[in-house]
C-alpha atoms as a PDB file:
ATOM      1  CA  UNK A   1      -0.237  46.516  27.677  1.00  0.00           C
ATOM      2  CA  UNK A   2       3.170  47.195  26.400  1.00  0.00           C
ATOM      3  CA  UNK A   3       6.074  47.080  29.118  1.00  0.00           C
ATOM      4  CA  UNK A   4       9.963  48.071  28.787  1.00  0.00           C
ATOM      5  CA  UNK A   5      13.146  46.218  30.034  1.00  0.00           C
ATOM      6  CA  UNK A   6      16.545  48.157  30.785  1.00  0.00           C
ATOM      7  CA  UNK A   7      19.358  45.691  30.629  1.00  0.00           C
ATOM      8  CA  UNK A   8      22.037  47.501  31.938  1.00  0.00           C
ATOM      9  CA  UNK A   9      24.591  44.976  30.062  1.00  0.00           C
ATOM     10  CA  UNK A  10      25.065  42.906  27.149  1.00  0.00           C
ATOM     11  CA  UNK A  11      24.874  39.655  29.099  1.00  0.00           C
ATOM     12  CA  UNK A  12      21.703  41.432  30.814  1.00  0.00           C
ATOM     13  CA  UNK A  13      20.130  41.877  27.328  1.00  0.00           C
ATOM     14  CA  UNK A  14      21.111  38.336  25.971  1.00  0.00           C
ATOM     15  CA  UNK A  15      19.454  36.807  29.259  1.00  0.00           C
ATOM     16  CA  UNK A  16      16.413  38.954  28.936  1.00  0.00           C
ATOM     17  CA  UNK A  17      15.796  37.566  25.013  1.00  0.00           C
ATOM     18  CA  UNK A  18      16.098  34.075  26.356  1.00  0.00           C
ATOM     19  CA  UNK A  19      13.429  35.020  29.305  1.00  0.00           C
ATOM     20  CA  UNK A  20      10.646  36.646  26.776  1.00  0.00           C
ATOM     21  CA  UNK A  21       9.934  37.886  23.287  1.00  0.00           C
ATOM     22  CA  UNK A  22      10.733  41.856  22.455  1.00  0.00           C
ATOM     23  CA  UNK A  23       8.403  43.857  19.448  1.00  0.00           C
ATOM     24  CA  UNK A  24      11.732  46.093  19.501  1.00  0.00           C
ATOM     25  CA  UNK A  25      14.755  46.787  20.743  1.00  0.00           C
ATOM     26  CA  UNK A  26      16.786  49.860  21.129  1.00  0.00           C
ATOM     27  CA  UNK A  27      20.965  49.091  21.635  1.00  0.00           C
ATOM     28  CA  UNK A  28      23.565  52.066  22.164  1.00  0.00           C
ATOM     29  CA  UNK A  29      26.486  51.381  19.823  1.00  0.00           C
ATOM     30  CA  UNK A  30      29.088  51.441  22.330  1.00  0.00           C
ATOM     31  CA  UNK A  31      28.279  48.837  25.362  1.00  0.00           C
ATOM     32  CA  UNK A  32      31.414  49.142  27.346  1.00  0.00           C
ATOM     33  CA  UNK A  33      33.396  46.214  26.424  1.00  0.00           C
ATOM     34  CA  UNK A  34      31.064  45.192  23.847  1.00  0.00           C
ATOM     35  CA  UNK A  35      29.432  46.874  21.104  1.00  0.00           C
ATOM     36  CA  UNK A  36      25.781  46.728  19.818  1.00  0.00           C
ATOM     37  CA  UNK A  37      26.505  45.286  16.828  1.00  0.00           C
ATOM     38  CA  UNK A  38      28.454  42.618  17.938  1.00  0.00           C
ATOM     39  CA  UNK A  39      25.342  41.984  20.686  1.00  0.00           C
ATOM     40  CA  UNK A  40      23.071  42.211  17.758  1.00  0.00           C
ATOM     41  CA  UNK A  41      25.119  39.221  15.854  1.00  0.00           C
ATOM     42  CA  UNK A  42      24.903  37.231  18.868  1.00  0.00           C
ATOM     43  CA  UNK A  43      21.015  37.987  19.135  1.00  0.00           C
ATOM     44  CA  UNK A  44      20.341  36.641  15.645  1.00  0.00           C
ATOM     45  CA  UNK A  45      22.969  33.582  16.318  1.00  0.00           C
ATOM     46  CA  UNK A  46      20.286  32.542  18.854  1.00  0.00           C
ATOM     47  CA  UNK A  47      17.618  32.545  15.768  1.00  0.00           C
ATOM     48  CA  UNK A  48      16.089  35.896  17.419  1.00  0.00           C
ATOM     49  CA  UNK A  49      14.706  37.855  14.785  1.00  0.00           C
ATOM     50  CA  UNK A  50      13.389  41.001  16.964  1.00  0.00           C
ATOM     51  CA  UNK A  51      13.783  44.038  14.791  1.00  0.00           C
ATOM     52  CA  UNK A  52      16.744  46.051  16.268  1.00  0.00           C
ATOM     53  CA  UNK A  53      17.761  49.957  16.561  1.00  0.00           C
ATOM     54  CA  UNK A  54      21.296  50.534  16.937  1.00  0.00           C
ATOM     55  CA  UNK A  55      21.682  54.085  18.550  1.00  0.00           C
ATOM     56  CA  UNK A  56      25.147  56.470  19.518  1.00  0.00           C
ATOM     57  CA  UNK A  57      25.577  59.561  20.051  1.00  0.00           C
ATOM     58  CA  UNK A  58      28.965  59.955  18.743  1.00  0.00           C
ATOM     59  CA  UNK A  59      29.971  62.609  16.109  1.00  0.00           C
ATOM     60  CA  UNK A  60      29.380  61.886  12.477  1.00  0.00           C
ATOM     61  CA  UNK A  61      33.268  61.023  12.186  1.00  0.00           C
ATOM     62  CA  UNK A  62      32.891  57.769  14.198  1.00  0.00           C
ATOM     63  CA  UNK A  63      29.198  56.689  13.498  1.00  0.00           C
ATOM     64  CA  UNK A  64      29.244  55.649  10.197  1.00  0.00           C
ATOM     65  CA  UNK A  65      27.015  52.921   9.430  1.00  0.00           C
ATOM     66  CA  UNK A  66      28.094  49.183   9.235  1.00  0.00           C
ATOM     67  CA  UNK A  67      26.241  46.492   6.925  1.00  0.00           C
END
């Protein structure tokens, strides 16, 4: 059985990968404060390998992609 977790914040999401193992994870580009890529660097920091999506829904203009 597959189940889903909604963190509702960066430090939400970086508590829930030190509580249990993801197959994927979906991140919105712009967190607030924070953005998902930066999360996502702090993610693999932590040796986390979990294959991540990195979602907006800004205009083309501002969601270019990053390396």
């Amino acid at each position: 059985m597959r189940t889903m977790k909604i963190a509702t914040s960066c430090d939400d999401a970086l508590e829930a990968f030190a509580a249990q193992s993801f197959d994927v994870a979906f991140f919105d580009y712009w967190l607030g404060a924070r953005d998902g890529v930066s999360l996502l660097r702090d993610i693999r920091r932590r040796g986390i390998e979990t294959p991540v999506i990195v979602l907006t829904s800004r205009g083309p203009k501002r969601s270019r992609s990053r390396p």
